[in-house]
N, C-alpha and C. Protein backbone atom coordinates (compact mmCIF):
# COMPACT_ATOMS: atom_id res chain seq x y z
N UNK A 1 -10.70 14.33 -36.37
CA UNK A 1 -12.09 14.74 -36.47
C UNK A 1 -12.28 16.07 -35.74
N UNK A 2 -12.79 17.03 -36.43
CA UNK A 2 -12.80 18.19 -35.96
C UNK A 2 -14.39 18.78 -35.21
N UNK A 3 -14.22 18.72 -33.80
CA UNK A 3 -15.77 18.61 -33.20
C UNK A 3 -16.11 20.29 -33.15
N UNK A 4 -17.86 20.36 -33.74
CA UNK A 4 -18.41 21.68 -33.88
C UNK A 4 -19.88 21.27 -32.88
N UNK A 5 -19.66 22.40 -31.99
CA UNK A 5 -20.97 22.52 -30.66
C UNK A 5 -21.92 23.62 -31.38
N UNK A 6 -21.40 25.03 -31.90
CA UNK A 6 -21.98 25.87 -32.06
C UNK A 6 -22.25 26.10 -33.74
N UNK A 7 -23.77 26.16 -33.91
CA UNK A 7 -24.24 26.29 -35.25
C UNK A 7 -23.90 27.42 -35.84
N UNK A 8 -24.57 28.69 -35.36
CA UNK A 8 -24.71 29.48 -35.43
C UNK A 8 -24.81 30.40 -33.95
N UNK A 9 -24.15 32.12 -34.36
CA UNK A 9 -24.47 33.11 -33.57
C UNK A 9 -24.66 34.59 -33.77
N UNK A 10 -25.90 34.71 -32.87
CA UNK A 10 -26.22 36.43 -33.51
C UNK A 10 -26.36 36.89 -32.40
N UNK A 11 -25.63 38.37 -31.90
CA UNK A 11 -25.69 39.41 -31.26
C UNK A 11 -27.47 39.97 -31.40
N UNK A 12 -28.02 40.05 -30.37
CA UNK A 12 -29.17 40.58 -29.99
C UNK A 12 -28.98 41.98 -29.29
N UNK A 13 -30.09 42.66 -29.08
CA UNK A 13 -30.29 44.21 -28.41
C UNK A 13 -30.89 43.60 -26.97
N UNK A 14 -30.81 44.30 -26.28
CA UNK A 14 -29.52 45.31 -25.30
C UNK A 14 -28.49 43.75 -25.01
N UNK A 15 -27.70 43.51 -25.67
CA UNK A 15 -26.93 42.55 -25.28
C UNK A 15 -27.05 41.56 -24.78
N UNK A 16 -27.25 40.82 -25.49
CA UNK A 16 -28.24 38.92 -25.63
C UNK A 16 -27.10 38.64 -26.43
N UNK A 17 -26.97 37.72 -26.34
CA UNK A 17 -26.56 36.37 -27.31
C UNK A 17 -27.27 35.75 -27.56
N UNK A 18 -27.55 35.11 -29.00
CA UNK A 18 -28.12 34.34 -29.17
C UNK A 18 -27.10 33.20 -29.97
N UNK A 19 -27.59 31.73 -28.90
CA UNK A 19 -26.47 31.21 -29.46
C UNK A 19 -27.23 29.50 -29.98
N UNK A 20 -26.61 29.16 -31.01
CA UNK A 20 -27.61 28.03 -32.12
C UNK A 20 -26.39 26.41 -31.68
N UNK A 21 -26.81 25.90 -31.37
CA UNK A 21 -26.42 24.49 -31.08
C UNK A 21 -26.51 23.54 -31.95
N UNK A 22 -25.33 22.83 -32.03
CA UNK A 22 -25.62 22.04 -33.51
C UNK A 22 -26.50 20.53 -32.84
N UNK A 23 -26.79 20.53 -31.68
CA UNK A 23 -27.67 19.96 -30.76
C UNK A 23 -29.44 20.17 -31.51
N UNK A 24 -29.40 21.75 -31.98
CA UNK A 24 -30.51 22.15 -32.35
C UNK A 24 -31.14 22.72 -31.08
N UNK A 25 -30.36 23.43 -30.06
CA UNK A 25 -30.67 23.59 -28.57
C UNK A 25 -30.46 25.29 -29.14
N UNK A 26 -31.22 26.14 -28.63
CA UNK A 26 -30.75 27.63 -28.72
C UNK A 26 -30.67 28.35 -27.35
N UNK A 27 -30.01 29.30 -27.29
CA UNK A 27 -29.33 30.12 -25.82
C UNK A 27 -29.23 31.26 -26.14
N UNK A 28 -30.05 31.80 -25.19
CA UNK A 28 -30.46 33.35 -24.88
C UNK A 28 -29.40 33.63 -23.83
N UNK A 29 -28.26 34.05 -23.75
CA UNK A 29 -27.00 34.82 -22.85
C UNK A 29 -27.12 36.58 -22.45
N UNK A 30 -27.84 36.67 -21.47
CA UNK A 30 -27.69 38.14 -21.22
C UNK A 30 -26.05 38.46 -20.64
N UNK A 31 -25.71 39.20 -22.01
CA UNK A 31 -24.28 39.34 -21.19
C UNK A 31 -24.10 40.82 -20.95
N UNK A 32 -24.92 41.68 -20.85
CA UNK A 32 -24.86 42.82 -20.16
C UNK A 32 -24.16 42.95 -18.76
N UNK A 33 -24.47 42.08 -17.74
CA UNK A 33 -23.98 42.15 -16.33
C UNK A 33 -22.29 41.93 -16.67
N UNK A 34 -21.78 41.34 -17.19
CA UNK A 34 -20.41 41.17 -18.06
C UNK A 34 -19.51 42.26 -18.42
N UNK A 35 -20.42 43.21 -18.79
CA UNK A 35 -19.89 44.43 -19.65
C UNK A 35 -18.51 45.34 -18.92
N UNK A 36 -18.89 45.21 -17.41
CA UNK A 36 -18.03 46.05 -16.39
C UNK A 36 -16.75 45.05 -16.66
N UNK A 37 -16.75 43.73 -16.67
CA UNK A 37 -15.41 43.20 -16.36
C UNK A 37 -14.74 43.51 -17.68
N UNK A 38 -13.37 43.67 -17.00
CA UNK A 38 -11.80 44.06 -18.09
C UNK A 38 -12.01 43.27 -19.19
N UNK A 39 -12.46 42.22 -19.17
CA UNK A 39 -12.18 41.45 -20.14
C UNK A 39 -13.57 41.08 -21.82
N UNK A 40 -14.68 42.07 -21.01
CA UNK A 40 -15.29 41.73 -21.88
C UNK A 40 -15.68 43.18 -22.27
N UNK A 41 -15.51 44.43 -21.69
CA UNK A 41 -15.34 45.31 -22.20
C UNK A 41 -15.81 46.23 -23.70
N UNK A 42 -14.46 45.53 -24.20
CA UNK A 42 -15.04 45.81 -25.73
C UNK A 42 -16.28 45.64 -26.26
N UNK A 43 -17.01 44.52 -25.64
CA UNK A 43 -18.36 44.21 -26.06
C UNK A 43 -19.35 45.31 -25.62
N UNK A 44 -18.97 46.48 -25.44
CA UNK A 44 -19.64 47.61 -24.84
C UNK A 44 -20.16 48.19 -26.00
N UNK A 45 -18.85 48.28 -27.10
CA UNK A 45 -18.83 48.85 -28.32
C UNK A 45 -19.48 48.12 -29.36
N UNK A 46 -20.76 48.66 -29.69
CA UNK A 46 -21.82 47.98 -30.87
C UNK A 46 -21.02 47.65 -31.67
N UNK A 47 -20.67 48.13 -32.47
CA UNK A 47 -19.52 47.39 -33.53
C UNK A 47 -19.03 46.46 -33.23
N UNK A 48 -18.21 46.51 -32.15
CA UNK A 48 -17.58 45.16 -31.92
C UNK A 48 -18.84 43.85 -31.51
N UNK A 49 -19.43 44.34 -30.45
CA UNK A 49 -20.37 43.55 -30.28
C UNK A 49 -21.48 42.82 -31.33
N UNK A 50 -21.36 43.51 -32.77
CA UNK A 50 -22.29 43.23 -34.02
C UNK A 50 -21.49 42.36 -34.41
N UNK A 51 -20.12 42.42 -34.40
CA UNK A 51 -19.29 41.16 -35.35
C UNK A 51 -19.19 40.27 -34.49
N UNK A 52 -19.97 39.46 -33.80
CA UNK A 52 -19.64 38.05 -33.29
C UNK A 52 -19.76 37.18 -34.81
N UNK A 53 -18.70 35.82 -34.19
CA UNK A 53 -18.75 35.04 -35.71
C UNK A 53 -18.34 33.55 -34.36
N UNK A 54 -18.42 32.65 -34.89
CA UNK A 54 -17.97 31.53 -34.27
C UNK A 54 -17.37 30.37 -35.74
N UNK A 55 -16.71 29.83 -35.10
CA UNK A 55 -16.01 28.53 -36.22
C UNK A 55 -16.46 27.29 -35.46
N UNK A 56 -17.70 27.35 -34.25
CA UNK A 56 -18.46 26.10 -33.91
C UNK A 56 -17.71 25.42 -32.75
N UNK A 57 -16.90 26.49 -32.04
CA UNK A 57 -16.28 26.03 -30.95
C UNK A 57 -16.09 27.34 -30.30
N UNK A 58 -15.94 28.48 -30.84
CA UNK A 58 -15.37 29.74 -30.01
C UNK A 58 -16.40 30.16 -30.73
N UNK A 59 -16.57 31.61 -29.96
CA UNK A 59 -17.54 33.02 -30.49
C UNK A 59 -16.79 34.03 -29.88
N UNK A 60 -16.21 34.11 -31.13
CA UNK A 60 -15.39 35.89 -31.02
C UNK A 60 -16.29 36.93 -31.50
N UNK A 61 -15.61 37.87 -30.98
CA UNK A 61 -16.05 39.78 -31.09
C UNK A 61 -14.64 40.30 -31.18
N UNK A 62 -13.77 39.98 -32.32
CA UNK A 62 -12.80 40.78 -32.37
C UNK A 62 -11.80 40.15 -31.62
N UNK A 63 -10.93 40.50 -30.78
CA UNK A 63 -9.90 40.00 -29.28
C UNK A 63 -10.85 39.21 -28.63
N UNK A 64 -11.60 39.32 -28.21
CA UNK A 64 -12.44 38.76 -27.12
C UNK A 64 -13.37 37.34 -27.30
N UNK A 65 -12.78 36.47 -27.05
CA UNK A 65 -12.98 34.67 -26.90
C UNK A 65 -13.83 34.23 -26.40
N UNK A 66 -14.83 33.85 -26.65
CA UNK A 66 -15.74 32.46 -25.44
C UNK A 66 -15.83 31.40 -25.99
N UNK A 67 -15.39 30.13 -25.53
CA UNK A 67 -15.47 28.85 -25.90
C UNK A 67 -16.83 28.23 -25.72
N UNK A 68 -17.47 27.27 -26.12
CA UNK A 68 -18.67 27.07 -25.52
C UNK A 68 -18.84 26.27 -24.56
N UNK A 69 -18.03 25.76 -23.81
CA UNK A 69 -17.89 25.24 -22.56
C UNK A 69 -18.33 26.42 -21.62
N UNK A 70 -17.73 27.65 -21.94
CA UNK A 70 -17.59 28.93 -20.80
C UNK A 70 -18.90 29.39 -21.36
N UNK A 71 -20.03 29.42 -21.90
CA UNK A 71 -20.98 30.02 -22.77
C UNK A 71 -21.64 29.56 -22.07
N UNK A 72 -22.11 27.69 -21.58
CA UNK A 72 -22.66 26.83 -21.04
C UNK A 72 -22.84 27.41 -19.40
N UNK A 73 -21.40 27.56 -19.25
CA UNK A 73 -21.02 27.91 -17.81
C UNK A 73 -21.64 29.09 -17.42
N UNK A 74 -21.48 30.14 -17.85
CA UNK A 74 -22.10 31.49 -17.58
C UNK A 74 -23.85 31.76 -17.64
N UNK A 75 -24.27 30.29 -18.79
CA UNK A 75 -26.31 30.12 -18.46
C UNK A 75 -26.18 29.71 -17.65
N UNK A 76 -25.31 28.18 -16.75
CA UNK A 76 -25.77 27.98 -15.55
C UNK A 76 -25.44 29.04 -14.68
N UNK A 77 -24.89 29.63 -14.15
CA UNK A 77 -24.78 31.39 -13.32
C UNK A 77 -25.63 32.30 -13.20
N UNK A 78 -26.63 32.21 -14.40
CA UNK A 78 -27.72 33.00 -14.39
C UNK A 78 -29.08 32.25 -13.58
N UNK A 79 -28.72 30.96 -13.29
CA UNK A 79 -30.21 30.46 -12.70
C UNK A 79 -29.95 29.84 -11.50
């Protein structure tokens, strides 16, 4: 059985996530503060940052991975 968390996801301006829960729960991710670390980087670059896609477990931008465990993890960080 193949388990899906994430419905849907769309890249927002100045760098939001918006992320769709198959919960029916939605998440606003400011990942701007992010941008400096090595690893998320690329997401600097609109392009890359416009192609987020998820298969309902990850949300890629190209190279760059977030599972939604770590998606979860990074809203609780913000509060």
């Amino acid at each position: 059985m193949e388990r899906r968390y994430i419905s849907a996801v769309k890249p927002l301006e100045p760098y939001i996530l918006q992320v769709d829960f198959v919960s029916g729960s939605r998440l606003f991710l400011n990942m701007k503060p992010y941008l400096d670390k090595l690893r998320f980087r690329p997401l600097a670059d609109l392009q890359t940052w416009n192609n987020a896609v998820t298969d309902g477990i990850f949300i890629r931008f190209g190279n760059v991975e977030l599972s939604h465990d770590e998606i979860l993890a990074m809203a609780e960080q913000e509060h």
